[in-house]
C-alpha atoms as a PDB file:
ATOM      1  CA  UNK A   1     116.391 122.670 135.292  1.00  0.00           C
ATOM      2  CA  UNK A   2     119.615 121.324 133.820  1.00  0.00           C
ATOM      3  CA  UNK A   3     119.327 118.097 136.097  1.00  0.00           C
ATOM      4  CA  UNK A   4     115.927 117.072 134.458  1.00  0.00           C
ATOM      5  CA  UNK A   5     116.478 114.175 132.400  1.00  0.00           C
ATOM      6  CA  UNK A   6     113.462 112.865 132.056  1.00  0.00           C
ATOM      7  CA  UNK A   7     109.281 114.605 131.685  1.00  0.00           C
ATOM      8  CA  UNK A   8     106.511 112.587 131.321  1.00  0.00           C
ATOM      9  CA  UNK A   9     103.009 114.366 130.106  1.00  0.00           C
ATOM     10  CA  UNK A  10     100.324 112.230 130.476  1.00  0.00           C
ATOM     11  CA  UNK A  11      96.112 112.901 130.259  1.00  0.00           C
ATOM     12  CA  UNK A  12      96.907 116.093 128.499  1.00  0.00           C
ATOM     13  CA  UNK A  13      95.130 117.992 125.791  1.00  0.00           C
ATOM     14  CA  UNK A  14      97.899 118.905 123.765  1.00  0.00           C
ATOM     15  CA  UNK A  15      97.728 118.180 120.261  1.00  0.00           C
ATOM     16  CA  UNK A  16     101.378 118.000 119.675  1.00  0.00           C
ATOM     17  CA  UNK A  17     104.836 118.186 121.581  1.00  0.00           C
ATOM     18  CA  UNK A  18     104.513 121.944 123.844  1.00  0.00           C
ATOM     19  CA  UNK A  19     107.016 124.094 122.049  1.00  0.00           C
ATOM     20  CA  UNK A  20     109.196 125.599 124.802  1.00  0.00           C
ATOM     21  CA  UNK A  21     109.873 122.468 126.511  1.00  0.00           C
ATOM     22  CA  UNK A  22     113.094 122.426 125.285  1.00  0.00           C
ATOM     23  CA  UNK A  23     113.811 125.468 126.598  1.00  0.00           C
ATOM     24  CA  UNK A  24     112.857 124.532 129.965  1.00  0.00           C
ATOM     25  CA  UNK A  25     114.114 120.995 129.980  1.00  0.00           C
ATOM     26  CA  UNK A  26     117.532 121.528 127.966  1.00  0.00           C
ATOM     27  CA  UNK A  27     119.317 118.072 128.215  1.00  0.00           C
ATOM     28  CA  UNK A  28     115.943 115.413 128.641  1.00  0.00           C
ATOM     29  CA  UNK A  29     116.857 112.247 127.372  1.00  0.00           C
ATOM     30  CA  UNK A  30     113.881 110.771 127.969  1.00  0.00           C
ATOM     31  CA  UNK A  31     110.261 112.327 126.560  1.00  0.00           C
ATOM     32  CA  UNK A  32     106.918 110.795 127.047  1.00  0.00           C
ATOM     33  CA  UNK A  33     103.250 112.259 126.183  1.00  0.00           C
ATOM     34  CA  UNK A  34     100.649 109.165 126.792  1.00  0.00           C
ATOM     35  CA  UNK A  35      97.369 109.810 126.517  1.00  0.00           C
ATOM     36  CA  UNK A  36      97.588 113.247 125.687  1.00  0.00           C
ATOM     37  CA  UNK A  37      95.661 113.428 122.521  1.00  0.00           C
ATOM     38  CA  UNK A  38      98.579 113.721 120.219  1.00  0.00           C
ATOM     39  CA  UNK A  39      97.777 113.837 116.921  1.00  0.00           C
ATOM     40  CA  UNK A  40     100.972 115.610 114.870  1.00  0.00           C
ATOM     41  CA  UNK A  41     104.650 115.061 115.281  1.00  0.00           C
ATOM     42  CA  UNK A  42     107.157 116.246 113.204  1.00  0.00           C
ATOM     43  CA  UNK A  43     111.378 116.328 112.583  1.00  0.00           C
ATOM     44  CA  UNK A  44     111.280 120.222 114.406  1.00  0.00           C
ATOM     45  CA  UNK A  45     109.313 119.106 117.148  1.00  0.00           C
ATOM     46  CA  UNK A  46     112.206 116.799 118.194  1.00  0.00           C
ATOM     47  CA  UNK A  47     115.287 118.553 116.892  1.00  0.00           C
ATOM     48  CA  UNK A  48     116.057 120.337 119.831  1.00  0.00           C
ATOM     49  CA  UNK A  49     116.565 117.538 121.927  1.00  0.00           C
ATOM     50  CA  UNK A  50     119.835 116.468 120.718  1.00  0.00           C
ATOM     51  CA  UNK A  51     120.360 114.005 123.519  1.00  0.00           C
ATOM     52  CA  UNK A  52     117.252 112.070 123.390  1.00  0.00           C
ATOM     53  CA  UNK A  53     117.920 108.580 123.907  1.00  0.00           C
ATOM     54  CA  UNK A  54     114.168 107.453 124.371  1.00  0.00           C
ATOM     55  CA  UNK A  55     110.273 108.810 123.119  1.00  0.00           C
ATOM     56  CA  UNK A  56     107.268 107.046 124.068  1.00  0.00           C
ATOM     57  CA  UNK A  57     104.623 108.218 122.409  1.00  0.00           C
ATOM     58  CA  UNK A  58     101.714 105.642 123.024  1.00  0.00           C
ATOM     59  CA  UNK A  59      97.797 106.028 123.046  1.00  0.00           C
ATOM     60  CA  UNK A  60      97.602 108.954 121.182  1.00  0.00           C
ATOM     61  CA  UNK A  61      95.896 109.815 117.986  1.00  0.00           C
ATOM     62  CA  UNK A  62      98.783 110.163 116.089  1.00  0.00           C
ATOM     63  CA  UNK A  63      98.050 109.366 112.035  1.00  0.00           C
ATOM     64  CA  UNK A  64     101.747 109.717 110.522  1.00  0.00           C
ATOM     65  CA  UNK A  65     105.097 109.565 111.427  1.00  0.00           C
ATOM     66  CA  UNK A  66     107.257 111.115 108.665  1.00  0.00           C
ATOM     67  CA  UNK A  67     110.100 108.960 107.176  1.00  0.00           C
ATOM     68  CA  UNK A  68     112.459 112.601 108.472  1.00  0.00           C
ATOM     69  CA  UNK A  69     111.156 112.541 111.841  1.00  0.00           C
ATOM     70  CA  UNK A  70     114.753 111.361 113.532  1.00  0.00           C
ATOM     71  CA  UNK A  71     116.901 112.857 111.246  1.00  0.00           C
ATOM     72  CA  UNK A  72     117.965 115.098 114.204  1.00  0.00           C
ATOM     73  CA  UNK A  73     118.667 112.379 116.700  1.00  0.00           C
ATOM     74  CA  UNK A  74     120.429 109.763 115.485  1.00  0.00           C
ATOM     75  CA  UNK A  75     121.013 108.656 119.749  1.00  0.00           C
ATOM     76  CA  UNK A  76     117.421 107.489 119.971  1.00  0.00           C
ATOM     77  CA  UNK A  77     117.438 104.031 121.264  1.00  0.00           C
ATOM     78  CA  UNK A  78     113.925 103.589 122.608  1.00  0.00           C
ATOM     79  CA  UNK A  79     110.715 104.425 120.511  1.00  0.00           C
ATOM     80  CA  UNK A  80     106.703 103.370 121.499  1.00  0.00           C
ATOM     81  CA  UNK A  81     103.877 104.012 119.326  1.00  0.00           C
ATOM     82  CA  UNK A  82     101.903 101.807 120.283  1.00  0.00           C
ATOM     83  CA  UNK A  83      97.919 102.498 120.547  1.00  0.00           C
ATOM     84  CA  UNK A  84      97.409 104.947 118.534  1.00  0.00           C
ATOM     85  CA  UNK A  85      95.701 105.234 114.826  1.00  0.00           C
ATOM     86  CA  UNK A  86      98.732 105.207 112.753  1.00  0.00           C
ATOM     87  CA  UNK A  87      98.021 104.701 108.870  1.00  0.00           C
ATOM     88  CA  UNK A  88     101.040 105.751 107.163  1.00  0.00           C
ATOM     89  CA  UNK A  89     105.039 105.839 108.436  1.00  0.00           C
ATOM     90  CA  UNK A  90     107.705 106.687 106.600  1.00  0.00           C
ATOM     91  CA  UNK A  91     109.874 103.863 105.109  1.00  0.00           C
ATOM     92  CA  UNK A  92     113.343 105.390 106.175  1.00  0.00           C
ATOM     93  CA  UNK A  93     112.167 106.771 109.205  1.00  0.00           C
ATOM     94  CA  UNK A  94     114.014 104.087 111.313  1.00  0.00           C
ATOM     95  CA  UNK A  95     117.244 104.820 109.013  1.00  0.00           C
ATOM     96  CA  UNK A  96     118.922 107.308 111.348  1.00  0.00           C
ATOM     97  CA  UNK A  97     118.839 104.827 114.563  1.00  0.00           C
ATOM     98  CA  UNK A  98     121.827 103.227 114.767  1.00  0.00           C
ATOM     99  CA  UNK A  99     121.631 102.392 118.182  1.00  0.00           C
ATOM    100  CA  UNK A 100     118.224 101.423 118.124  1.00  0.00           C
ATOM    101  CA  UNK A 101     117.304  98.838 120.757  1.00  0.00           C
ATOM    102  CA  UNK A 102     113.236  98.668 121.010  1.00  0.00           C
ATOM    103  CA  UNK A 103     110.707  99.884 118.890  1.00  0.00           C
ATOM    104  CA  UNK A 104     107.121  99.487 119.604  1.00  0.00           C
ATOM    105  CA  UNK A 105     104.695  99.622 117.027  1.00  0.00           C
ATOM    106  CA  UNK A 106     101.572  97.332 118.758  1.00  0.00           C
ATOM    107  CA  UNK A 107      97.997  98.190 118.056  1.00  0.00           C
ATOM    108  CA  UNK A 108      98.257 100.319 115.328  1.00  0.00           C
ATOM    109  CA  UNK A 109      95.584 100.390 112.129  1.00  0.00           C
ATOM    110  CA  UNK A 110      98.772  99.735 109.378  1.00  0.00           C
ATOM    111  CA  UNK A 111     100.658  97.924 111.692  1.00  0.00           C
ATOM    112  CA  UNK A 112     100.930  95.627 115.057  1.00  0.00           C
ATOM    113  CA  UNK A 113     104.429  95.016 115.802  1.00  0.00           C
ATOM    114  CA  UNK A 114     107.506  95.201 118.166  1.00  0.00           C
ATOM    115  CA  UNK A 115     111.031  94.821 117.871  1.00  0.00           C
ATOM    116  CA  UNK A 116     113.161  94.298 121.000  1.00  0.00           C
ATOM    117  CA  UNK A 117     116.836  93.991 121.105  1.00  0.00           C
ATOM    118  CA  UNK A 118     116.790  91.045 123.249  1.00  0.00           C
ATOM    119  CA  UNK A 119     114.800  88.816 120.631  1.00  0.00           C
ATOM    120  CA  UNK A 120     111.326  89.181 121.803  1.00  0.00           C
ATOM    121  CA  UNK A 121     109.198  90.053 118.577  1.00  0.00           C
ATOM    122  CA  UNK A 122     110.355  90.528 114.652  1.00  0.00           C
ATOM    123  CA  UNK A 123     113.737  90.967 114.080  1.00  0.00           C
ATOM    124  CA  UNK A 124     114.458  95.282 112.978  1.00  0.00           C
ATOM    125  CA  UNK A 125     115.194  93.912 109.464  1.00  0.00           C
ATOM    126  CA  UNK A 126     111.861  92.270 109.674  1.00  0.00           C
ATOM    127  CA  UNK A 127     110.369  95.720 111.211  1.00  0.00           C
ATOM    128  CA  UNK A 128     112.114  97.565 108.227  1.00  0.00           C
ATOM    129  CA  UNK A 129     110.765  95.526 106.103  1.00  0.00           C
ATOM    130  CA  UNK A 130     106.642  95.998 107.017  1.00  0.00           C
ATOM    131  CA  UNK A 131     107.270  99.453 107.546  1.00  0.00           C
ATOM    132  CA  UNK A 132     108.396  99.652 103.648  1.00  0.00           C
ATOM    133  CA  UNK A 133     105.115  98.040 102.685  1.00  0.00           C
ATOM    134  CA  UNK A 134     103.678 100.370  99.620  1.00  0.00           C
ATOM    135  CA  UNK A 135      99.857  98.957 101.288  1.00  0.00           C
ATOM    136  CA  UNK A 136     100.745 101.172 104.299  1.00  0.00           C
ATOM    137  CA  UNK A 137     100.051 104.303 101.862  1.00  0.00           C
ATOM    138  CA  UNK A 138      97.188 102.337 100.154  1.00  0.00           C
ATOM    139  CA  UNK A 139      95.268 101.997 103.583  1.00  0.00           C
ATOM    140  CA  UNK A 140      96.239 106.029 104.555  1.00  0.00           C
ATOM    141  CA  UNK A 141      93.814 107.317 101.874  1.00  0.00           C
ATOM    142  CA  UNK A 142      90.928 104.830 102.905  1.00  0.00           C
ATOM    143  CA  UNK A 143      91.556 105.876 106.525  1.00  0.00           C
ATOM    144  CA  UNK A 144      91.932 109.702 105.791  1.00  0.00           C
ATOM    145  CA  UNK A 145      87.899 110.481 105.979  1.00  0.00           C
ATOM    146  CA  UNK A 146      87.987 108.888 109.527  1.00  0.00           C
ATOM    147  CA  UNK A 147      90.594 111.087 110.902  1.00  0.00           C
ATOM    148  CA  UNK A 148      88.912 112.990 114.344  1.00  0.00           C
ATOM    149  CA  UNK A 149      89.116 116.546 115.214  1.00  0.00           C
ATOM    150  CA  UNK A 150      91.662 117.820 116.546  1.00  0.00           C
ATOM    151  CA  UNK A 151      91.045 119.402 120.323  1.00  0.00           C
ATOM    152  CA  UNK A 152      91.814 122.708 121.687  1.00  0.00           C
ATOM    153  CA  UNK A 153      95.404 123.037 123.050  1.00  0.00           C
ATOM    154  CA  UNK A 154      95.055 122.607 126.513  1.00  0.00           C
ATOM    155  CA  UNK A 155      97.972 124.665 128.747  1.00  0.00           C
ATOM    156  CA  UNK A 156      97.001 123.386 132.056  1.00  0.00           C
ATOM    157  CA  UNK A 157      99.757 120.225 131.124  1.00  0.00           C
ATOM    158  CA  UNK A 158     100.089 117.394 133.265  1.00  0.00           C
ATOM    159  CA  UNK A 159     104.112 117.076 134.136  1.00  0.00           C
ATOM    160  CA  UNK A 160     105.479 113.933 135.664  1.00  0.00           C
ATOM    161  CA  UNK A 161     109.086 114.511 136.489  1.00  0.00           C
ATOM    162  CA  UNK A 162     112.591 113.017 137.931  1.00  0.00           C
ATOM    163  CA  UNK A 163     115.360 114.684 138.279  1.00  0.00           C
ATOM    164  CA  UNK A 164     118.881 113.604 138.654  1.00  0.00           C
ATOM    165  CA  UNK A 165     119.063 109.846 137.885  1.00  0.00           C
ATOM    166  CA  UNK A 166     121.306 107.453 137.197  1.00  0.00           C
ATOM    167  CA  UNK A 167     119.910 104.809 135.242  1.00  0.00           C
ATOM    168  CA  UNK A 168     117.399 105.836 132.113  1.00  0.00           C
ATOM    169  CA  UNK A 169     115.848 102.353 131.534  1.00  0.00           C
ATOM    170  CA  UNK A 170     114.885 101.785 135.152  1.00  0.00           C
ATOM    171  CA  UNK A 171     113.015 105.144 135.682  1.00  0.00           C
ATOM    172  CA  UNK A 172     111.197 104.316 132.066  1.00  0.00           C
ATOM    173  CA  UNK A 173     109.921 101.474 133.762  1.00  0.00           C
ATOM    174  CA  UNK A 174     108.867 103.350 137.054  1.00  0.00           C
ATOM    175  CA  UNK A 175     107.369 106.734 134.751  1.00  0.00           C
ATOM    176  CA  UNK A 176     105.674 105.157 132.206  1.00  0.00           C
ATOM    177  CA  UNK A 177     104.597 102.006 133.464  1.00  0.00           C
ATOM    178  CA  UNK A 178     100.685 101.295 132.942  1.00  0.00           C
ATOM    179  CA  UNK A 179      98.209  98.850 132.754  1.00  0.00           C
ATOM    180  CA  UNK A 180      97.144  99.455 129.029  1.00  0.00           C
ATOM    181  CA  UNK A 181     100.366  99.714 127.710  1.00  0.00           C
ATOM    182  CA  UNK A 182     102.659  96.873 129.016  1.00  0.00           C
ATOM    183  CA  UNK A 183     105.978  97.595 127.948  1.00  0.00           C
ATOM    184  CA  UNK A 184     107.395  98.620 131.293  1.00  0.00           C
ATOM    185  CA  UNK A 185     105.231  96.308 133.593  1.00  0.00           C
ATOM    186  CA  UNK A 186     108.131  93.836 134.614  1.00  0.00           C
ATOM    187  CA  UNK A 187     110.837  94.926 136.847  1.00  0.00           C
ATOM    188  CA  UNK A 188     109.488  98.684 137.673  1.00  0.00           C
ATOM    189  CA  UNK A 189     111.992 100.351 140.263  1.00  0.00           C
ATOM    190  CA  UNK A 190     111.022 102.238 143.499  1.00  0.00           C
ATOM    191  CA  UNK A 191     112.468 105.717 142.328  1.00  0.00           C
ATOM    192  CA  UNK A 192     109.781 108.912 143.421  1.00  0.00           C
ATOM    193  CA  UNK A 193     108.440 110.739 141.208  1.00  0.00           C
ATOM    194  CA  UNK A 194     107.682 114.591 141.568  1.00  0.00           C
ATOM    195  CA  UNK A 195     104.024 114.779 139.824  1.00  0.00           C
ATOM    196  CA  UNK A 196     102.555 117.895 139.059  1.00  0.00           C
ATOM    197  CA  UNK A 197      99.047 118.252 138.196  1.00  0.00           C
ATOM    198  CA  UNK A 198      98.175 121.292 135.927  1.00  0.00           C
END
């Protein structure tokens, strides 16, 4: 499926990115899991995905994001995590982005904030700044106790998918639009979607 650019798992039960996807899905440069009851993501989990341009990771349970975790793909130029439980990021984790154009960090316990290219929200030096914030650690140990179980790994994974496009920030809009997470709601194209339901 070399002409897959783009796989959307949503209402999953998979506690972190499935492992083979890469294998399956060799050139995505788009990856989103919402709702999926991701609570782990690491630097390996996204390595092999050397041409990922955007990840949209939003309400999940994800805790931490490692300051390492984009070492591996310095093209990124999209990023969500909004809605989830996040209580301690990595300082330099932004470091490798270069190109970065959007980062959503909204409804999060150590932090509520967005950055958007086109001025809307802080400035990324501003971003940089909170996300270097020694109180971010301070508040991970008081919200460690709280953390929930982690569910069974669920196979049976939800796979929205569009193949062969031609613009990546117009089918963002069209897969991952929603109503509780609002960063796609404006100017959503028409493009079809082939949805399987596992």
């Amino acid at each position: 499926d070399d002409d897959v650019k783009a796989v959307a798992i949503i209402d999953s039960k998979a506690p972190s990115i499935p492992p083979n996807l890469h294998l399956t899905y060799k050139f995505l440069t788009i990856l989103c899991m919402r709702k999926s009851n991701l609570t782990k993501i690491s630097r390996d989990d996204l390595k092999m995905f050397e041409n990922l341009k955007e990840l949209w990771l939003p309400n999940n349970n994800l805790h931490e994001l490692p300051g390492d975790l984009f070492e591996d793909n310095p093209s990124i130029e999209r990023i969500s995590f909004s809605s989830n439980k996040l209580v301690l990021i990595g300082d330099e984790i932004l470091k490798p982005l270069k190109n970065l154009k959007s980062a959503n960090f909204r409804k999060n316990l150590c932090i509520n904030a967005v950055f958007e290219e086109d001025g809307k929200g802080i400035s990324l030096d501003e971003l940089k700044s909170l996300l270097r914030v020694k109180k971010v650690a301070k508040r991970a140990d008081n919200f460690k106790a709280k953390v929930i179980q982690k569910p069974k790994f669920d196979e049976k994974v939800g796979l929205n998918i569009l193949s062969s496009f031609k613009n990546d920030k117009i089918l963002a809009r069209k897969l991952f639009n929603t109503q509780d997470d609002s960063e796609f709601t404006e100017n959503s194209s028409n493009d079809s979607i082939i949805t399987q339901d596992g």
